[in-house]
PDB file of N, CA and C in Angstrom:
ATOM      1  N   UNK A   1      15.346   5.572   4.034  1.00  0.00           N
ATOM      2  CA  UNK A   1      15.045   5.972   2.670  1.00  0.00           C
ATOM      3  C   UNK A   1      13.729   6.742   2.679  1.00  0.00           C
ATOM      4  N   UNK A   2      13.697   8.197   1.969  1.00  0.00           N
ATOM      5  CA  UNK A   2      12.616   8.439   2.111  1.00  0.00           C
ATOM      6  C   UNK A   2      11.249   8.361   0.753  1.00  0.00           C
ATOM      7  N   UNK A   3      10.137   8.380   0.677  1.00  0.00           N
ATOM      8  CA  UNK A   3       9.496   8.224  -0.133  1.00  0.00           C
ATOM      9  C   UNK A   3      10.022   8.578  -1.709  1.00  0.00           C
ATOM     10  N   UNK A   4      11.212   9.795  -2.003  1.00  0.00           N
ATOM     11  CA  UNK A   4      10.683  10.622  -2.896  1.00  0.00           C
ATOM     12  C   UNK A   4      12.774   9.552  -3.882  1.00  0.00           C
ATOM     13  N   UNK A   5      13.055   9.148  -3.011  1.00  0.00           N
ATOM     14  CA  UNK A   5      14.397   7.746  -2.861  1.00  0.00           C
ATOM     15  C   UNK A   5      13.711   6.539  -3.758  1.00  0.00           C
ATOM     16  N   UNK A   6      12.877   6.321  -2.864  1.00  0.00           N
ATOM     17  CA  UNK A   6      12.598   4.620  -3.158  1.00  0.00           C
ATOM     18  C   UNK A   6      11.925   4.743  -4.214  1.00  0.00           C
ATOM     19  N   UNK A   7      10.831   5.536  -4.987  1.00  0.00           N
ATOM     20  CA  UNK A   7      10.076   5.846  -5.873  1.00  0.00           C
ATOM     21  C   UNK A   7      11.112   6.002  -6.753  1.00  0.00           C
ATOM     22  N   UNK A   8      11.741   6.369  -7.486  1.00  0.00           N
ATOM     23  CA  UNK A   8      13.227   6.931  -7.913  1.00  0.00           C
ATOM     24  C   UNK A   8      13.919   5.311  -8.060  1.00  0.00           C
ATOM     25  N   UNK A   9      14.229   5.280  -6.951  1.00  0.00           N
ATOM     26  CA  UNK A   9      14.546   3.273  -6.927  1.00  0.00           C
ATOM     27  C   UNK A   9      13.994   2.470  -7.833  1.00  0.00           C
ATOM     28  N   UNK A  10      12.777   2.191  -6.971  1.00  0.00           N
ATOM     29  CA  UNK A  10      12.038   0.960  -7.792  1.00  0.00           C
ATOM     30  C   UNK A  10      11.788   1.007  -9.069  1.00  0.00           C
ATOM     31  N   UNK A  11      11.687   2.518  -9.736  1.00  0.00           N
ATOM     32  CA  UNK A  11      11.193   2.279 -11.139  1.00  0.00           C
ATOM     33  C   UNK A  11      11.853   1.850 -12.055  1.00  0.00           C
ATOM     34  N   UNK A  12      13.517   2.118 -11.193  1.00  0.00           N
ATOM     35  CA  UNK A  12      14.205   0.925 -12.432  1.00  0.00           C
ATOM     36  C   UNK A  12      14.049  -0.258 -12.737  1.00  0.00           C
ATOM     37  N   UNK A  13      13.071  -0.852 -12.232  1.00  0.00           N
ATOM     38  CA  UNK A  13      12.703  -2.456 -12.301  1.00  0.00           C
ATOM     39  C   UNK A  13      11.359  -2.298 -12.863  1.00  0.00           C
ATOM     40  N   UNK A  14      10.706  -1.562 -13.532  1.00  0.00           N
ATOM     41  CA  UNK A  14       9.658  -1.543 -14.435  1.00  0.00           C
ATOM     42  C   UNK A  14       9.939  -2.408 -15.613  1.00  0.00           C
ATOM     43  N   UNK A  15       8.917  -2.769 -15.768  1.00  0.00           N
ATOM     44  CA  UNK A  15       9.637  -3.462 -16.957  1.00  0.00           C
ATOM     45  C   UNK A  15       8.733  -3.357 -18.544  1.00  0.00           C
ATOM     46  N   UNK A  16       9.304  -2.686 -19.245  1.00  0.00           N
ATOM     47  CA  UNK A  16       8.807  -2.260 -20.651  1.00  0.00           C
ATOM     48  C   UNK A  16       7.681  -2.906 -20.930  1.00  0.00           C
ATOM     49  N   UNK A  17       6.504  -2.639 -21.716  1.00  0.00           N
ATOM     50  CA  UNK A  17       5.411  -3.412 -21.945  1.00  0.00           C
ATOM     51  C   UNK A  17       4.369  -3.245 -21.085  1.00  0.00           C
ATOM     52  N   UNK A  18       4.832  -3.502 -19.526  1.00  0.00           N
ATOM     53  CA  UNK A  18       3.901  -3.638 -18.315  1.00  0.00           C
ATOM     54  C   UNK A  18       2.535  -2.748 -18.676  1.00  0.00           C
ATOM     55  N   UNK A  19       1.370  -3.083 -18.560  1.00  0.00           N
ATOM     56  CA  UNK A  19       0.675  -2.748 -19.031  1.00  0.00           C
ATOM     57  C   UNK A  19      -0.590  -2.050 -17.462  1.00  0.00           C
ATOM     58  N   UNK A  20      -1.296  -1.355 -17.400  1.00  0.00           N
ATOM     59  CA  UNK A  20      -1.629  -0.777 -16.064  1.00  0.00           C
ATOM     60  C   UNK A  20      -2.874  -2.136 -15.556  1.00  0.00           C
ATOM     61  N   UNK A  21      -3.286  -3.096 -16.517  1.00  0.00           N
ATOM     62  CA  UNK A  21      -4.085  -4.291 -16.491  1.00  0.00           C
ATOM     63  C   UNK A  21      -2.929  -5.096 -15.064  1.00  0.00           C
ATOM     64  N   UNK A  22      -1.839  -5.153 -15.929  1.00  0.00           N
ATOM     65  CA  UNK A  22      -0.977  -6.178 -15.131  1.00  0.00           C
ATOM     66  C   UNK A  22      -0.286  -5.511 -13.793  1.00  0.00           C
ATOM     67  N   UNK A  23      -0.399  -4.201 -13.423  1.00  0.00           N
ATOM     68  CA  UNK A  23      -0.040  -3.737 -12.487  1.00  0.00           C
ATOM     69  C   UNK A  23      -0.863  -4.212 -11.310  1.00  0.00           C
ATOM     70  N   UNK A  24      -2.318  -3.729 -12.009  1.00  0.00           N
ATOM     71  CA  UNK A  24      -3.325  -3.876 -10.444  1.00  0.00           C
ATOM     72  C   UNK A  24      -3.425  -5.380 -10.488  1.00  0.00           C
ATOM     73  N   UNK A  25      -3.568  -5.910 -11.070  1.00  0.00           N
ATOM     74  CA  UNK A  25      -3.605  -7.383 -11.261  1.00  0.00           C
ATOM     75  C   UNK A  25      -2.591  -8.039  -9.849  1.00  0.00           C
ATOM     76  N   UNK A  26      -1.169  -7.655 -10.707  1.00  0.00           N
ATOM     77  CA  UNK A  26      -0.237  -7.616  -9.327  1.00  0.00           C
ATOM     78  C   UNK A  26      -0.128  -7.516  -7.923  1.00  0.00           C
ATOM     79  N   UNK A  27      -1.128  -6.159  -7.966  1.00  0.00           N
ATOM     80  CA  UNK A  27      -1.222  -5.690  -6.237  1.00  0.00           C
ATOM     81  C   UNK A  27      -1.984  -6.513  -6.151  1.00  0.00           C
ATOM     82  N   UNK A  28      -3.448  -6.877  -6.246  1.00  0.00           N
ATOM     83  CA  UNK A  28      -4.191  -8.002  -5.805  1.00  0.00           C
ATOM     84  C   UNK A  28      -3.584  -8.882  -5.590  1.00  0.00           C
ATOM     85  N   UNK A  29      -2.916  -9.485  -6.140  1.00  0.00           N
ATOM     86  CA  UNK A  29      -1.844 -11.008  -6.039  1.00  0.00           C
ATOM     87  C   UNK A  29      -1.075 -10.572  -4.594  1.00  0.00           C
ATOM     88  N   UNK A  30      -0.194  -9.668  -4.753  1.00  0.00           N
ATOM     89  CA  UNK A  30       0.912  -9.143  -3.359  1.00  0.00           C
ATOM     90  C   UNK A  30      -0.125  -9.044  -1.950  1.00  0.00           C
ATOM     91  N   UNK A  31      -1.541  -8.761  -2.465  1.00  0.00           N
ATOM     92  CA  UNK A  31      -2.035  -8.553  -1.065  1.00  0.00           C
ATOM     93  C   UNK A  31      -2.420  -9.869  -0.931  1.00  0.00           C
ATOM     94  N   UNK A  32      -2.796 -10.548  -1.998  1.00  0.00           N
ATOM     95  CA  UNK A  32      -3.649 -12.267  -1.463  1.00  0.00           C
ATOM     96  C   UNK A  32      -2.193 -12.369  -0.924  1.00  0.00           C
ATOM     97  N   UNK A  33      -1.081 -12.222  -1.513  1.00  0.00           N
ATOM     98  CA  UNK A  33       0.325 -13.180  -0.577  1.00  0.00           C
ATOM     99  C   UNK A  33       0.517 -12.712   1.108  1.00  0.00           C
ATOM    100  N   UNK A  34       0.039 -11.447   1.165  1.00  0.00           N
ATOM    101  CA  UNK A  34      -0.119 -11.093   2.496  1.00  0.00           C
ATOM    102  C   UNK A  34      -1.083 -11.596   3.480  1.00  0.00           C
ATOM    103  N   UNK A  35      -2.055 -11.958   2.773  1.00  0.00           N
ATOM    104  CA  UNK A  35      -2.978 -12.446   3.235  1.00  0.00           C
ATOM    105  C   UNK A  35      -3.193 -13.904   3.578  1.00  0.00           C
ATOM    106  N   UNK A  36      -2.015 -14.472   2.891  1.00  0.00           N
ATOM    107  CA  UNK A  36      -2.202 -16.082   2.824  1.00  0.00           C
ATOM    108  C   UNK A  36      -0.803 -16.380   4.238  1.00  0.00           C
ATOM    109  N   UNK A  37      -0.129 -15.149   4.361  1.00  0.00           N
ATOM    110  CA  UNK A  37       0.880 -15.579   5.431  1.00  0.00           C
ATOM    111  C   UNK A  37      -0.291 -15.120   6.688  1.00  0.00           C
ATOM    112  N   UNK A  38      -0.803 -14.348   6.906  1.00  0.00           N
ATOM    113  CA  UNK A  38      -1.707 -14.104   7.740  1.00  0.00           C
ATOM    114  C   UNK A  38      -2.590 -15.560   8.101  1.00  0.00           C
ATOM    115  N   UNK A  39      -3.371 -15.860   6.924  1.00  0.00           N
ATOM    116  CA  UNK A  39      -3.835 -17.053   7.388  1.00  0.00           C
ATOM    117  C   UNK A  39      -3.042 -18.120   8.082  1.00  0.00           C
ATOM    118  N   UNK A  40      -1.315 -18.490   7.672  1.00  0.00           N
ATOM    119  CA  UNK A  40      -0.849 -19.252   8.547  1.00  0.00           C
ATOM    120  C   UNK A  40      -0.391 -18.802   9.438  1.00  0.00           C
ATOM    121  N   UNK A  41      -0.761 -17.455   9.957  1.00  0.00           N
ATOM    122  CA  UNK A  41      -0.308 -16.829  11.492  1.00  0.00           C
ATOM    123  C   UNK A  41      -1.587 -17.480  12.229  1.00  0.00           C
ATOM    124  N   UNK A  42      -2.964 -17.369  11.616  1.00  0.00           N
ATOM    125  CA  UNK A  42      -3.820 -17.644  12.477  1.00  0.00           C
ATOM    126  C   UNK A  42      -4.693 -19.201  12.605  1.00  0.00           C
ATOM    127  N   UNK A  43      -4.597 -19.758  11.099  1.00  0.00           N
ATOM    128  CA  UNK A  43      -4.779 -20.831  11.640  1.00  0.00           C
ATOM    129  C   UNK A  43      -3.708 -21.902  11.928  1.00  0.00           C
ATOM    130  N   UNK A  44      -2.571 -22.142  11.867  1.00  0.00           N
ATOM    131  CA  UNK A  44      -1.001 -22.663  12.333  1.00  0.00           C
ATOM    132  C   UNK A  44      -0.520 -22.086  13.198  1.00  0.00           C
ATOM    133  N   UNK A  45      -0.882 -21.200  13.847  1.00  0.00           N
ATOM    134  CA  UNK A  45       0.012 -20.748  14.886  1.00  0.00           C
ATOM    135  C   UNK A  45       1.535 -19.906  14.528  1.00  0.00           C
ATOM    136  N   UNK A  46       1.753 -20.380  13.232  1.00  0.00           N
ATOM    137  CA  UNK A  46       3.344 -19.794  13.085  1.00  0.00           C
ATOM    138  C   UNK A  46       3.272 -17.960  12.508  1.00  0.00           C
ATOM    139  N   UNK A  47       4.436 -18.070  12.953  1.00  0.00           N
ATOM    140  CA  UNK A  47       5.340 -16.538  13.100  1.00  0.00           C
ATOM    141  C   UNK A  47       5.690 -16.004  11.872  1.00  0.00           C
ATOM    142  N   UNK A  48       4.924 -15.255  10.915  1.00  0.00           N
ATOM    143  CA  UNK A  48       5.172 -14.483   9.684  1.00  0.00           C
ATOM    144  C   UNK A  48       5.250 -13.221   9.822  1.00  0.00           C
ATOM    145  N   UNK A  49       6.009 -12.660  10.886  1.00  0.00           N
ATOM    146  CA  UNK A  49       5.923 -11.309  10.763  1.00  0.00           C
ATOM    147  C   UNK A  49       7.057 -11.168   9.479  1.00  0.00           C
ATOM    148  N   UNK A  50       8.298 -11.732   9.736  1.00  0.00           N
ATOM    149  CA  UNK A  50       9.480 -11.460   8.293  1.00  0.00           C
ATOM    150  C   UNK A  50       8.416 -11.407   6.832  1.00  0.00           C
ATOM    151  N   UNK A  51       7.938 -12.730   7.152  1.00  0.00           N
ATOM    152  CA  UNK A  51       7.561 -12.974   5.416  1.00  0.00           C
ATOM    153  C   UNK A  51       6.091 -11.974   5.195  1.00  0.00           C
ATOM    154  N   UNK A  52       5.525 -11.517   5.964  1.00  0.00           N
ATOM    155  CA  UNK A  52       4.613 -10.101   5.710  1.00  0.00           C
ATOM    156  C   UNK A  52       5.081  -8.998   5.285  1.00  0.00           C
ATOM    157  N   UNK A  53       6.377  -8.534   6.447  1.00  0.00           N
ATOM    158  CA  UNK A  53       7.020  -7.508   6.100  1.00  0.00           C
ATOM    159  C   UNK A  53       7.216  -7.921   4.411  1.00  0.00           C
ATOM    160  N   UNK A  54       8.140  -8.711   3.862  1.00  0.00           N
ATOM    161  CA  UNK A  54       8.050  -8.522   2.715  1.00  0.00           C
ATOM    162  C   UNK A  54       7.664  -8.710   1.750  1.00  0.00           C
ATOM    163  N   UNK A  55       6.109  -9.107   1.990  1.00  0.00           N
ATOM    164  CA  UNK A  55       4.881  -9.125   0.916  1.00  0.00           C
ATOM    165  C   UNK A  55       4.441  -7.692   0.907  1.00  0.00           C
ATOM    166  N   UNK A  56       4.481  -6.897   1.967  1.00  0.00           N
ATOM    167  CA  UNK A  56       4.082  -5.557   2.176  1.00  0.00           C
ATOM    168  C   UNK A  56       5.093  -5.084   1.015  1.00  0.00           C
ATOM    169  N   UNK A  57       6.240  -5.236   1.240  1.00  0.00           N
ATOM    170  CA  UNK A  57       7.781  -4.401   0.358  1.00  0.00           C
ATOM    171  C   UNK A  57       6.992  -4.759  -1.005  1.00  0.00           C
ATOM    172  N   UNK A  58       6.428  -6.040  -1.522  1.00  0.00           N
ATOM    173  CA  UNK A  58       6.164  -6.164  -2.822  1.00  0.00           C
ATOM    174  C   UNK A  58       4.922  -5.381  -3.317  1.00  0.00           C
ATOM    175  N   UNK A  59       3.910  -5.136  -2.019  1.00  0.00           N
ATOM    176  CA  UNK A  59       2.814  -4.272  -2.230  1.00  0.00           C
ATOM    177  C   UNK A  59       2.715  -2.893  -2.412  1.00  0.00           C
ATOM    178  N   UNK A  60       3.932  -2.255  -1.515  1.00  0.00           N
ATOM    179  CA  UNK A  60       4.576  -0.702  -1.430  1.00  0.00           C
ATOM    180  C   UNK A  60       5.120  -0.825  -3.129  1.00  0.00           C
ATOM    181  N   UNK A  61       6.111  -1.845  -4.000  1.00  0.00           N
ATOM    182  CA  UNK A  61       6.250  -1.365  -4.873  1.00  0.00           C
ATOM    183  C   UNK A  61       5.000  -1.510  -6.230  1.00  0.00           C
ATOM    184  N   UNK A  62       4.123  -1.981  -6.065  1.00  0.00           N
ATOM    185  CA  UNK A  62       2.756  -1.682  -6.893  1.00  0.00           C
ATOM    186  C   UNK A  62       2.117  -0.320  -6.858  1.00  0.00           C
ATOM    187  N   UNK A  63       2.256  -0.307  -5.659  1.00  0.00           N
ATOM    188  CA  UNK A  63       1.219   1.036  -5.396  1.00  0.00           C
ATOM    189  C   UNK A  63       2.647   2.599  -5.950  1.00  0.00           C
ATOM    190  N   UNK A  64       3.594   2.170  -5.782  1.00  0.00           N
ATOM    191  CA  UNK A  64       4.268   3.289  -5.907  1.00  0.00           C
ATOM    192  C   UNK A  64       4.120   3.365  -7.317  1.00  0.00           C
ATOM    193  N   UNK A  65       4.521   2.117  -8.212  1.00  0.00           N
ATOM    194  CA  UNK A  65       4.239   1.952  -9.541  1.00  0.00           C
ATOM    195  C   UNK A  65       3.316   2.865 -10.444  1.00  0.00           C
ATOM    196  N   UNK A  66       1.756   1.992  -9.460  1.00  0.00           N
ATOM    197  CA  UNK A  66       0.715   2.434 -10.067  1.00  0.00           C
ATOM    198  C   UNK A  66       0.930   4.282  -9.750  1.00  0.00           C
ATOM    199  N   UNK A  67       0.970   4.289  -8.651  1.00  0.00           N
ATOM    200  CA  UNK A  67       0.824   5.965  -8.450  1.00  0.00           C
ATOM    201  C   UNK A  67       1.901   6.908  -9.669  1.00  0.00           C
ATOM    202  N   UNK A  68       2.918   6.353  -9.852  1.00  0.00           N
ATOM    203  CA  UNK A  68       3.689   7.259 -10.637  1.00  0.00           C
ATOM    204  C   UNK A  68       3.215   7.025 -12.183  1.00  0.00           C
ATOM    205  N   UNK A  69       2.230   5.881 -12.216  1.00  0.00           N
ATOM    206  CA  UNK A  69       1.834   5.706 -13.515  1.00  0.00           C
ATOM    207  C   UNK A  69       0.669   6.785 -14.099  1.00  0.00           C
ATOM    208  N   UNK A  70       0.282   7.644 -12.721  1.00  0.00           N
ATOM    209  CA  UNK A  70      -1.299   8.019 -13.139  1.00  0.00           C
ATOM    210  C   UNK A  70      -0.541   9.717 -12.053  1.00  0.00           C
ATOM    211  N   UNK A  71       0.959   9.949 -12.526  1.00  0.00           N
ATOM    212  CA  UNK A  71       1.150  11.188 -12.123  1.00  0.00           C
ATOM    213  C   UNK A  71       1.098  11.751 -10.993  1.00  0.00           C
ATOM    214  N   UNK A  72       1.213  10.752  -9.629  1.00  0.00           N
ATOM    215  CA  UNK A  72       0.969  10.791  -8.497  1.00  0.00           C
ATOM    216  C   UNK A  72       2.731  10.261  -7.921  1.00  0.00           C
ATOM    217  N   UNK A  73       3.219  11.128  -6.956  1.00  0.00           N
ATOM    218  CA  UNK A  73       4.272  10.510  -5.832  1.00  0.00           C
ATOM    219  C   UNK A  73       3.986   9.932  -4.939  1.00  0.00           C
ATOM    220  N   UNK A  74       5.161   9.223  -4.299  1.00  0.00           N
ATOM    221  CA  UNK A  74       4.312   8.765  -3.215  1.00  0.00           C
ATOM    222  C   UNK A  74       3.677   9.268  -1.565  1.00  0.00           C
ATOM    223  N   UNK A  75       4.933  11.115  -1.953  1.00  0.00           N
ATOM    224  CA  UNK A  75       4.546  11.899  -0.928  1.00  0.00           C
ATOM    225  C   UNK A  75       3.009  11.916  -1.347  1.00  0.00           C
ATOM    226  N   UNK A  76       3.041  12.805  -2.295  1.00  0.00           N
ATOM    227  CA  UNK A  76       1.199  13.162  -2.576  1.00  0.00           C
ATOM    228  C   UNK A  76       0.151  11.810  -1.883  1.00  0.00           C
ATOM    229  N   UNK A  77       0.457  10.722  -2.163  1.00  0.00           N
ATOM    230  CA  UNK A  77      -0.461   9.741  -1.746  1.00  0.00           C
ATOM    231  C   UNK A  77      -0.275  10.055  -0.106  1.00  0.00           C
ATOM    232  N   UNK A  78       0.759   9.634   0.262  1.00  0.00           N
ATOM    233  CA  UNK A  78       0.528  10.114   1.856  1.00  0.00           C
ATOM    234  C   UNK A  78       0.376  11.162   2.440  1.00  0.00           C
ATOM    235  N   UNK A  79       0.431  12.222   1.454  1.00  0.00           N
ATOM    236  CA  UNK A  79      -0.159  13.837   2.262  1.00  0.00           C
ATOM    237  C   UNK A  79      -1.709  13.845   2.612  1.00  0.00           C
ATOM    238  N   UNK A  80      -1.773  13.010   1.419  1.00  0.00           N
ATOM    239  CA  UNK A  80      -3.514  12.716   1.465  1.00  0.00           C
ATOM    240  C   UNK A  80      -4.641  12.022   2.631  1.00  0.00           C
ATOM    241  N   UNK A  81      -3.616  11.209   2.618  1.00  0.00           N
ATOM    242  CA  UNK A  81      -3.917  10.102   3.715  1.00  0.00           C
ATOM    243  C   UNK A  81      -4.372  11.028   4.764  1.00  0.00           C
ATOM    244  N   UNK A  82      -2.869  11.453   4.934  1.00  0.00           N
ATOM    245  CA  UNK A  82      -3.237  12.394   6.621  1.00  0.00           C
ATOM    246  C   UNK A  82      -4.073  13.210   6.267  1.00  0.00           C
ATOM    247  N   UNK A  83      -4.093  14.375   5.308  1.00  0.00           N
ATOM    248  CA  UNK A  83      -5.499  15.678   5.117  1.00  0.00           C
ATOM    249  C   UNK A  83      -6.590  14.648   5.924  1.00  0.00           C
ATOM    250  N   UNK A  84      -7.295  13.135   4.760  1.00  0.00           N
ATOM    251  CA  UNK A  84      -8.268  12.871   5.157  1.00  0.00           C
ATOM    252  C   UNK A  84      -8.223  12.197   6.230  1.00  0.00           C
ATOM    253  N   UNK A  85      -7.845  11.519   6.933  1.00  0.00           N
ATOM    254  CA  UNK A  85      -7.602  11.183   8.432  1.00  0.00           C
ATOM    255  C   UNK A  85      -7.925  12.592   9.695  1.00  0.00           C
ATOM    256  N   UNK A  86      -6.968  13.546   9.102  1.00  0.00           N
ATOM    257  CA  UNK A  86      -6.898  15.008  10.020  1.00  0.00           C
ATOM    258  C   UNK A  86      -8.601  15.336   9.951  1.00  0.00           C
ATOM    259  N   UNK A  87      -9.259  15.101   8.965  1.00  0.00           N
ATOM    260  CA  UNK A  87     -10.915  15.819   8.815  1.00  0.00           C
ATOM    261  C   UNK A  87     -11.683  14.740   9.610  1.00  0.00           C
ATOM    262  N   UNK A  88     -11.432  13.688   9.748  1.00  0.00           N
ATOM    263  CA  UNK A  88     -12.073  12.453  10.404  1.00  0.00           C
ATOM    264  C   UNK A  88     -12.764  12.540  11.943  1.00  0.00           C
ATOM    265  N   UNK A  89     -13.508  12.576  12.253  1.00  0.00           N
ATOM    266  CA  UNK A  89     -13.965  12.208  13.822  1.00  0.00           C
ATOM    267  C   UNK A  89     -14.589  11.752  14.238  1.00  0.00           C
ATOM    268  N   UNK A  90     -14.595  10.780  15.427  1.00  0.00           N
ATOM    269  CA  UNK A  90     -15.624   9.923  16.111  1.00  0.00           C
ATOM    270  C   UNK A  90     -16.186  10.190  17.301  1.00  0.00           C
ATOM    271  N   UNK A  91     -17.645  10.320  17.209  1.00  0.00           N
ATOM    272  CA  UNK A  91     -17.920  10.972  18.724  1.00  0.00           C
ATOM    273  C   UNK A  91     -17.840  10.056  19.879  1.00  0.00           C
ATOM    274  N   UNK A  92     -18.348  10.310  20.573  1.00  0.00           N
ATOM    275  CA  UNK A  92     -18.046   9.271  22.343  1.00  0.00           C
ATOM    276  C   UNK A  92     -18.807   8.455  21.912  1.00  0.00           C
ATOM    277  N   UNK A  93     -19.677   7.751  21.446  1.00  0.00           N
ATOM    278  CA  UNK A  93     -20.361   6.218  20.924  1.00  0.00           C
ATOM    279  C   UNK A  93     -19.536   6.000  20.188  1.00  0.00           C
ATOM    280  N   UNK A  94     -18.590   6.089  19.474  1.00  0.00           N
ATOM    281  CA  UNK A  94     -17.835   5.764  18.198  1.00  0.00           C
ATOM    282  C   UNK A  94     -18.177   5.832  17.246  1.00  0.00           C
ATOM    283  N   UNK A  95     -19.142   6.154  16.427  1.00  0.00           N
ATOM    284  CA  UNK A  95     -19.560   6.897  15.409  1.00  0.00           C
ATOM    285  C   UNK A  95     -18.729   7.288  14.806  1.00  0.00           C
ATOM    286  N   UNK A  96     -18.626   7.138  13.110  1.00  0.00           N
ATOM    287  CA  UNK A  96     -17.993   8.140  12.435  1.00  0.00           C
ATOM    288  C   UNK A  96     -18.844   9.330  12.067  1.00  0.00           C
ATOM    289  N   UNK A  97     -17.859  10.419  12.216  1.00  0.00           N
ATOM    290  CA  UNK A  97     -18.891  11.949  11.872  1.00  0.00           C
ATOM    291  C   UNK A  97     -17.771  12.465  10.797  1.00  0.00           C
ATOM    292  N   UNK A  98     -18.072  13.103   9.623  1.00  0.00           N
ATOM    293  CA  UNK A  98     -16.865  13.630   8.802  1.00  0.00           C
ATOM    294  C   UNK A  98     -17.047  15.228   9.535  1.00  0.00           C
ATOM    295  N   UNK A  99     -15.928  15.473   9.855  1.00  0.00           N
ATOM    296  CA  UNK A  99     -15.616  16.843  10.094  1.00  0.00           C
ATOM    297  C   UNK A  99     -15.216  18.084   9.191  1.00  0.00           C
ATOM    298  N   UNK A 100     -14.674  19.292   9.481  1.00  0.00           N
ATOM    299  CA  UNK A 100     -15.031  20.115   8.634  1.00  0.00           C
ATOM    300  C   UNK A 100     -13.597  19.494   7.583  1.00  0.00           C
ATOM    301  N   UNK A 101     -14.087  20.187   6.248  1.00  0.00           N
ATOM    302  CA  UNK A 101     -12.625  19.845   5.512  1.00  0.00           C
ATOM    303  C   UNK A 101     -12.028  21.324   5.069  1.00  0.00           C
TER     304      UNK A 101
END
Protein backbone atom coordinates (compact mmCIF):
# COMPACT_ATOMS: atom_id res chain seq x y z
CA UNK A 1 0.00 0.00 0.00
CA UNK A 2 1.39 3.11 -0.81
CA UNK A 3 1.29 6.36 1.25
CA UNK A 4 -1.13 8.33 -1.01
CA UNK A 5 -3.75 4.47 -0.42
CA UNK A 6 -3.59 4.32 3.20
CA UNK A 7 -4.13 8.14 3.79
CA UNK A 8 -7.32 7.75 1.57
CA UNK A 9 -7.98 4.55 3.90
CA UNK A 10 -7.73 5.60 7.25
CA UNK A 11 -9.69 8.72 7.02
CA UNK A 12 -12.68 6.82 6.85
CA UNK A 13 -12.40 6.11 10.47
CA UNK A 14 -12.24 9.79 11.51
CA UNK A 15 -14.63 10.33 13.51
CA UNK A 16 -16.91 13.58 13.42
CA UNK A 17 -16.28 16.02 16.29
CA UNK A 18 -12.55 14.82 16.73
CA UNK A 19 -11.15 17.79 17.68
CA UNK A 20 -7.09 18.55 16.74
CA UNK A 21 -6.75 18.73 21.03
CA UNK A 22 -7.76 14.98 20.89
CA UNK A 23 -5.67 14.02 17.97
CA UNK A 24 -2.22 14.94 19.45
CA UNK A 25 -3.41 13.91 22.70
CA UNK A 26 -3.78 10.46 20.94
CA UNK A 27 -0.36 10.26 19.35
CA UNK A 28 1.19 10.86 22.75
CA UNK A 29 -0.89 8.00 24.18
CA UNK A 30 0.09 5.53 20.83
CA UNK A 31 3.70 6.44 21.48
CA UNK A 32 3.56 5.95 25.52
CA UNK A 33 1.87 2.37 24.18
CA UNK A 34 5.00 1.90 22.19
CA UNK A 35 6.93 2.71 24.68
CA UNK A 36 5.45 0.69 27.45
CA UNK A 37 5.93 -2.61 25.11
CA UNK A 38 9.52 -1.52 24.83
CA UNK A 39 9.85 -1.33 28.46
CA UNK A 40 8.69 -5.03 28.68
CA UNK A 41 11.23 -5.91 25.93
CA UNK A 42 13.83 -4.55 28.25
CA UNK A 43 13.07 -4.97 31.57
CA UNK A 44 11.15 -8.75 31.14
CA UNK A 45 13.02 -9.97 28.64
CA UNK A 46 9.89 -10.67 26.41
CA UNK A 47 9.42 -10.43 22.63
CA UNK A 48 7.17 -7.37 21.43
CA UNK A 49 8.24 -6.95 18.20
CA UNK A 50 4.23 -7.96 16.89
CA UNK A 51 2.69 -5.76 19.55
CA UNK A 52 5.14 -2.60 18.53
CA UNK A 53 4.61 -3.16 15.05
CA UNK A 54 1.11 -2.38 15.88
CA UNK A 55 1.32 0.46 18.23
CA UNK A 56 3.48 1.98 15.41
CA UNK A 57 0.17 1.13 12.82
CA UNK A 58 -1.83 3.19 15.58
CA UNK A 59 0.89 5.97 15.56
CA UNK A 60 1.25 6.06 11.52
CA UNK A 61 -2.59 6.62 11.73
CA UNK A 62 -2.33 9.94 14.03
CA UNK A 63 0.27 11.40 12.27
CA UNK A 64 -1.41 10.77 8.89
CA UNK A 65 -4.58 12.23 10.55
CA UNK A 66 -2.94 15.10 11.98
CA UNK A 67 -1.01 15.80 8.68
CA UNK A 68 -4.12 15.78 6.45
CA UNK A 69 -5.70 17.92 9.11
CA UNK A 70 -3.20 20.89 8.65
CA UNK A 71 -3.13 20.21 4.57
CA UNK A 72 -0.18 18.05 4.49
CA UNK A 73 0.06 14.20 2.71
CA UNK A 74 1.81 11.82 3.81
CA UNK A 75 4.13 11.86 0.70
CA UNK A 76 4.92 15.63 1.52
CA UNK A 77 5.85 14.60 5.16
CA UNK A 78 8.27 12.06 3.84
CA UNK A 79 9.71 14.07 0.95
CA UNK A 80 10.73 16.20 3.70
CA UNK A 81 12.25 13.92 5.82
CA UNK A 82 14.66 12.90 3.11
CA UNK A 83 15.36 16.84 1.65
CA UNK A 84 16.39 17.30 5.43
CA UNK A 85 18.33 14.16 6.08
CA UNK A 86 19.96 14.62 2.24
CA UNK A 87 21.39 18.36 3.72
CA UNK A 88 22.66 16.59 6.96
CA UNK A 89 26.43 15.75 7.63
CA UNK A 90 28.75 14.43 10.10
CA UNK A 91 32.35 14.95 9.98
CA UNK A 92 35.00 12.13 10.99
CA UNK A 93 34.55 13.01 14.96
CA UNK A 94 30.85 12.69 14.46
CA UNK A 95 29.79 15.98 14.75
CA UNK A 96 26.77 17.25 13.32
CA UNK A 97 27.56 20.01 10.59
CA UNK A 98 24.28 21.24 8.57
CA UNK A 99 25.25 21.22 5.02
CA UNK A 100 24.39 23.25 2.14
CA UNK A 101 20.48 23.33 1.60
Amino acid sequence: MDSKEFQHEVARFFEEGTTEETLFLGLASEVGEVMQSRVKETRKGLECTAEIADELGDVLWYIATIAQSRGYSLGDIMQDVVDKLTVRSYDAHGFYTQGPR
